[in-house]
C-alpha atoms as a PDB file:
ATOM      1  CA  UNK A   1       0.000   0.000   0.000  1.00  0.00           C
ATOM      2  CA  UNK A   2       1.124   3.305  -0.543  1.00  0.00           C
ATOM      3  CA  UNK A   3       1.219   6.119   1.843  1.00  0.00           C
ATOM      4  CA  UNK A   4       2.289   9.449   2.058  1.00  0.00           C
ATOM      5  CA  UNK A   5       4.109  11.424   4.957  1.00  0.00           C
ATOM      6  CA  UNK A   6       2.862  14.300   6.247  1.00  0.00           C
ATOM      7  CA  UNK A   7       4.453  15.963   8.645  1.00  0.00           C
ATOM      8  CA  UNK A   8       2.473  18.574  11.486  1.00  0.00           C
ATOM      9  CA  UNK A   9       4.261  21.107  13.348  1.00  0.00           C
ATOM     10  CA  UNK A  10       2.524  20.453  16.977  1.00  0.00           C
ATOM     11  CA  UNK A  11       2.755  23.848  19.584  1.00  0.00           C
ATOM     12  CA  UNK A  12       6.081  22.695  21.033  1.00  0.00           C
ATOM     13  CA  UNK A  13       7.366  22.688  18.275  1.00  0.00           C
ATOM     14  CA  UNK A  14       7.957  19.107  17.798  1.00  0.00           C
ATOM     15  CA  UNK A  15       6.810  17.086  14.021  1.00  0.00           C
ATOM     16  CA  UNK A  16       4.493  14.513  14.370  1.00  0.00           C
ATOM     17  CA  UNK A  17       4.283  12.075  11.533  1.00  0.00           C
ATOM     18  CA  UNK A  18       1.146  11.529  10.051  1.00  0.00           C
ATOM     19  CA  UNK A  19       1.009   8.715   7.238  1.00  0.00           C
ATOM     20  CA  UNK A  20      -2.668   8.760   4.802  1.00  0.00           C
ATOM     21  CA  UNK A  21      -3.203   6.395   1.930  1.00  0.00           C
ATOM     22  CA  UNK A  22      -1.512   8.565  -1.470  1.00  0.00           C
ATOM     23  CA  UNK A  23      -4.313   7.196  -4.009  1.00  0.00           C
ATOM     24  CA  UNK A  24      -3.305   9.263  -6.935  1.00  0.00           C
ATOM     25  CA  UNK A  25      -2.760  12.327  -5.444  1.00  0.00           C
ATOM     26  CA  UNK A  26       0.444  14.611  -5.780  1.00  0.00           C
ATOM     27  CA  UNK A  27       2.959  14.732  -2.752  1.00  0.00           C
ATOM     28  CA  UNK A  28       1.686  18.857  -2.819  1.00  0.00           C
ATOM     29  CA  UNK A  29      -1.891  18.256  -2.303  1.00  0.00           C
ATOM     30  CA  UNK A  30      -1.356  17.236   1.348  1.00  0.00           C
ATOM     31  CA  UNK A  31       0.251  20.225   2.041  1.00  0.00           C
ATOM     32  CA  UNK A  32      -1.704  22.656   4.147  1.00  0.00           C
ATOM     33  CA  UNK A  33       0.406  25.359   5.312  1.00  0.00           C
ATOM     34  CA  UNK A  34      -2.254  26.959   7.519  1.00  0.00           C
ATOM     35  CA  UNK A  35      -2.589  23.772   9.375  1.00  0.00           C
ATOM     36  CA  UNK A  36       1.449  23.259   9.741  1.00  0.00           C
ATOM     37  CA  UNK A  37       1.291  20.303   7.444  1.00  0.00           C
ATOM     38  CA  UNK A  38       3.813  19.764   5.184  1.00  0.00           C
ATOM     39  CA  UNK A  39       5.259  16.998   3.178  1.00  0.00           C
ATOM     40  CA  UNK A  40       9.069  15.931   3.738  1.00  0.00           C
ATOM     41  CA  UNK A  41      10.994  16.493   0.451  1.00  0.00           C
ATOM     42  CA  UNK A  42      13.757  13.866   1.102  1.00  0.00           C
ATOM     43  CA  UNK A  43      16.421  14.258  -0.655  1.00  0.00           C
ATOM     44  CA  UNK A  44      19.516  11.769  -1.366  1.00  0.00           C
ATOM     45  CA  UNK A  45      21.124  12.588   1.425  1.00  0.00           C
ATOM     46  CA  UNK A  46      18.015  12.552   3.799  1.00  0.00           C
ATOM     47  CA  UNK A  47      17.000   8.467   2.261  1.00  0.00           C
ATOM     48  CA  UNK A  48      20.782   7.931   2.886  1.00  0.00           C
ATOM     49  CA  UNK A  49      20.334   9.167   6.964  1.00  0.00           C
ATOM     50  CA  UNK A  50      17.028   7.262   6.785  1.00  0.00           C
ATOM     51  CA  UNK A  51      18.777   4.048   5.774  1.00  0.00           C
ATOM     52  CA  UNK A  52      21.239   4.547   8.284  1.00  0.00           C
ATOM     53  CA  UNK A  53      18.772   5.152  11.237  1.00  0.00           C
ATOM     54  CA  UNK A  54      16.836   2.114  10.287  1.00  0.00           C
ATOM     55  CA  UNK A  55      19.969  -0.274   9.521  1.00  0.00           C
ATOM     56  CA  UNK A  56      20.791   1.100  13.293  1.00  0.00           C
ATOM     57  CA  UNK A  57      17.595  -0.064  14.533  1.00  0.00           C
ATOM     58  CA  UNK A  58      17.770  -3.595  12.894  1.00  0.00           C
ATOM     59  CA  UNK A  59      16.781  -3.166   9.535  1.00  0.00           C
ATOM     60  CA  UNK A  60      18.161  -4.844   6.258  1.00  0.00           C
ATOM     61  CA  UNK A  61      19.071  -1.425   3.774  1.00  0.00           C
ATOM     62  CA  UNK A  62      17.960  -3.824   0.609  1.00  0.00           C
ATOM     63  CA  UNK A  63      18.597  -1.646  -2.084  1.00  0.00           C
ATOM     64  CA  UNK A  64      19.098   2.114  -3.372  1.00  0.00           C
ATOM     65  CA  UNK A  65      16.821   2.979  -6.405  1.00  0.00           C
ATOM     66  CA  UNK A  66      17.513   6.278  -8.299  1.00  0.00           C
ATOM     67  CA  UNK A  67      18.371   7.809 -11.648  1.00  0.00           C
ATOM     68  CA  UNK A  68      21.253   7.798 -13.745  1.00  0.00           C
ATOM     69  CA  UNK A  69      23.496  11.005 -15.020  1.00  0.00           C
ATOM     70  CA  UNK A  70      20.893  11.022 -18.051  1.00  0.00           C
ATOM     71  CA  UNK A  71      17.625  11.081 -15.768  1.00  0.00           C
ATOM     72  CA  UNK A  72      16.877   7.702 -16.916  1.00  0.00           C
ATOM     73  CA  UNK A  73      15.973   4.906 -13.822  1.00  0.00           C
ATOM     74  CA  UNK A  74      18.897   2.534 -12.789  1.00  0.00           C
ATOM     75  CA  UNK A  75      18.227  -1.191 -13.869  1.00  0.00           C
ATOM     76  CA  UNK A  76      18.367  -3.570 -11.329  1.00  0.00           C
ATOM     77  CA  UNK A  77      21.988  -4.279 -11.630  1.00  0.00           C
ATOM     78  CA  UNK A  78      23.061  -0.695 -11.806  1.00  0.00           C
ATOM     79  CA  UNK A  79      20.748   0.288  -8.260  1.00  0.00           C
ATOM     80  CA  UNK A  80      23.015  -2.798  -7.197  1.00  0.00           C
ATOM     81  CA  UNK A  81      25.781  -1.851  -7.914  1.00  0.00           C
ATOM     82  CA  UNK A  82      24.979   1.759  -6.236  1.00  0.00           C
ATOM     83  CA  UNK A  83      24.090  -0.075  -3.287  1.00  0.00           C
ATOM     84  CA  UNK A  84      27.169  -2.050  -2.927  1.00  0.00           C
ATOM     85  CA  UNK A  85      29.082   1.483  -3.611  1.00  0.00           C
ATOM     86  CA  UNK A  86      27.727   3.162  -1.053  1.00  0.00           C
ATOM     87  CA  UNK A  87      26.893   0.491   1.954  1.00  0.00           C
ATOM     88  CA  UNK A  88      30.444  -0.134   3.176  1.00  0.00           C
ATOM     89  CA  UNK A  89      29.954   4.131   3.259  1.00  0.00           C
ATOM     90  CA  UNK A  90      26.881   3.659   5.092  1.00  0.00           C
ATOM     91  CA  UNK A  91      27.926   5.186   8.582  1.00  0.00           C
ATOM     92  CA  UNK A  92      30.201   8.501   6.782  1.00  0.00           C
ATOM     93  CA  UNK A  93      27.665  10.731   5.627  1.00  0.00           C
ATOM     94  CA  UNK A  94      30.900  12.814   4.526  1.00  0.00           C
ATOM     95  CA  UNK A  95      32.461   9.471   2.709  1.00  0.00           C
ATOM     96  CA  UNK A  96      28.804   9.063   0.933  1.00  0.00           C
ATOM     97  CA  UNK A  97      28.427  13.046   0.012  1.00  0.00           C
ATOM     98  CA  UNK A  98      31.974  12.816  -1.434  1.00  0.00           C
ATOM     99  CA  UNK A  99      31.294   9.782  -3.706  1.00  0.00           C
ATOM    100  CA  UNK A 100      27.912  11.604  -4.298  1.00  0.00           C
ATOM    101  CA  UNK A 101      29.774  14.105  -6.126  1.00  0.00           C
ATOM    102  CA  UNK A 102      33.049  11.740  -7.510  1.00  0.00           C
ATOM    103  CA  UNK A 103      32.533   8.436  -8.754  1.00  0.00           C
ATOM    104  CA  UNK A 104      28.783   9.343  -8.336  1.00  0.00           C
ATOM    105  CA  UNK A 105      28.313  12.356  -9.982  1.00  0.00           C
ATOM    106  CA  UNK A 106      24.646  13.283 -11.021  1.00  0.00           C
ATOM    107  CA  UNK A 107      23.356  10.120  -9.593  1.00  0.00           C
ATOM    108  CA  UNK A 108      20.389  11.039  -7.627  1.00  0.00           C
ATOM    109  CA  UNK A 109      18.588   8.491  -5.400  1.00  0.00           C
ATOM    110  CA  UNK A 110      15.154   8.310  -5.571  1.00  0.00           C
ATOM    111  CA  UNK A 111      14.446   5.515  -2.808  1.00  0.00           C
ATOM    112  CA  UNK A 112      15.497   3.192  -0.195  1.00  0.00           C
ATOM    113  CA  UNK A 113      14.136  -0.201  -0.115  1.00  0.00           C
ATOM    114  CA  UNK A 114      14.234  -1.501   3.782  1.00  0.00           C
ATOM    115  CA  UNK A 115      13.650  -5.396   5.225  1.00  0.00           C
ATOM    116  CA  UNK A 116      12.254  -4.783   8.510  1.00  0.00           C
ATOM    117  CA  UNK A 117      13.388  -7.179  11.527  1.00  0.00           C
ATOM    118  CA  UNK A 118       9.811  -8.406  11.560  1.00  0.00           C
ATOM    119  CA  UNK A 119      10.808  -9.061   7.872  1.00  0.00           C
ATOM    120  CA  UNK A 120       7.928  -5.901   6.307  1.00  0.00           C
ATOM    121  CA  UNK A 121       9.004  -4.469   3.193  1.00  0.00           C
ATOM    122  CA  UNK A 122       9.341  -0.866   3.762  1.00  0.00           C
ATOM    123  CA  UNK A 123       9.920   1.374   0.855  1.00  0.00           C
ATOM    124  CA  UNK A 124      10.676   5.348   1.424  1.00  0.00           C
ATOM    125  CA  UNK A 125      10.660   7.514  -1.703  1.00  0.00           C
ATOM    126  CA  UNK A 126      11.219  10.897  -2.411  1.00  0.00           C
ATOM    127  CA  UNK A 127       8.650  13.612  -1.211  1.00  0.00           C
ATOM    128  CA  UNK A 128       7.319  11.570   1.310  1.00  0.00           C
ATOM    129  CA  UNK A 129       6.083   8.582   0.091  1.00  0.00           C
ATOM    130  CA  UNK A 130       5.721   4.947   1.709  1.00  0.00           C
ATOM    131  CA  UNK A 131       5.563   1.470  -0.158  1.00  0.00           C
ATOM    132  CA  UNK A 132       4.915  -0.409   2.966  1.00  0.00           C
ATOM    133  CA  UNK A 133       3.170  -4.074   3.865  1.00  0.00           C
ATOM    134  CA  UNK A 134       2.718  -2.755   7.759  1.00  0.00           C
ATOM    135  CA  UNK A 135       1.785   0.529   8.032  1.00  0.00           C
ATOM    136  CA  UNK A 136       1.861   0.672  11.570  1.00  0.00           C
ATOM    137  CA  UNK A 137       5.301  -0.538  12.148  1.00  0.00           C
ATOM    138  CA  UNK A 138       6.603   2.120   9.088  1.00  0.00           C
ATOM    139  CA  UNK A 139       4.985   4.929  11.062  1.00  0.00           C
ATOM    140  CA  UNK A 140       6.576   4.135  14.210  1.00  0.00           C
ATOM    141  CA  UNK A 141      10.065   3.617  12.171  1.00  0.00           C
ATOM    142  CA  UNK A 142       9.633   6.558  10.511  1.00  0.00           C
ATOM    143  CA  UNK A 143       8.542   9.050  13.426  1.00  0.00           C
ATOM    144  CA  UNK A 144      11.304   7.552  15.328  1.00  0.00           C
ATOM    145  CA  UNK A 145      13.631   8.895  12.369  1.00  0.00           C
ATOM    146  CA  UNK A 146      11.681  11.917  11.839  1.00  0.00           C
ATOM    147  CA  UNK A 147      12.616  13.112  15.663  1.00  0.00           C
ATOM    148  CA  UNK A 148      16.241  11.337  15.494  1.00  0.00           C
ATOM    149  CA  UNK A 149      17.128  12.714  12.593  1.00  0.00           C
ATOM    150  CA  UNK A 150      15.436  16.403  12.215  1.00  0.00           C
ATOM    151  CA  UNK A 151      14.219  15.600   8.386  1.00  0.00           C
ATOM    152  CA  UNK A 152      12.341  18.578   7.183  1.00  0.00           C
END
């Protein structure tokens, strides 16, 4: 099912997660910025720091999706190979920014693919949006890593 993150600004300032079913609406139209809701943009490095929060908390980092230097998707074996590239990286956000911009120059990741240690398929995309097979569990994940890691 997918799901997208919303994120609400409560008085103390904290972010608490909210997670409603995408159907086919735009990551934009859950925005409501007079209710202090707002949609994570997640960026490479923010799916990076999510796959390191969750690998910290027992999760399998199964793959990074994203597209090449032309725009086009990685195939399987190149989001492999990306993957393998970057997990020995996985706990230098400063070793992963710099082969970001070397070896992986205008590589963009578009998604982390996570195996839970319940063994749920969790799937966190840019803007906000969840492939997940136990929504519960992903929200709790992800507001864990939403407070942890200050995403915006």
């Amino acid at each position: 099912m997918t799901n997208q993150l919303i994120l609400e600004r409560t008085r103390a300032g904290s972010d608490t997660l909210k997670m409603e079913p995408a159907d086919d609406r735009c990551p934009q139209e859950f925005e409501d910025p007079s209710q202090n809701r707002r949609v994570p943009r997640l960026g490479s490095y923010d799916l990076v720091r999510l796959a390191r929060f969750a690998k910290n908390h027992n999760y399998e980092i199964d793959v990074f999706r994203g597209l090449g230097r032309d725009g086009s998707a990685l195939n399987d074996d190149e989001a492999e190979t990306l993957t393998r590239a970057l997990m020995p990286l996985i706990d230098d956000l400063p070793a992963i920014a710099a082969a970001l911009s070397s070896t992986w120059v205008g590589y963009v990741i578009t998604s982390v693919q996570l195996t839970s240690p319940t063994l749920h398929q969790l799937r966190i995309w840019r803007m906000g949006r969840v492939d997940t097979d136990d929504p519960g569990e992903a929200k709790e994940t992800l507001q864990a890593a939403v407070t942890s890691l200050r995403l915006a």
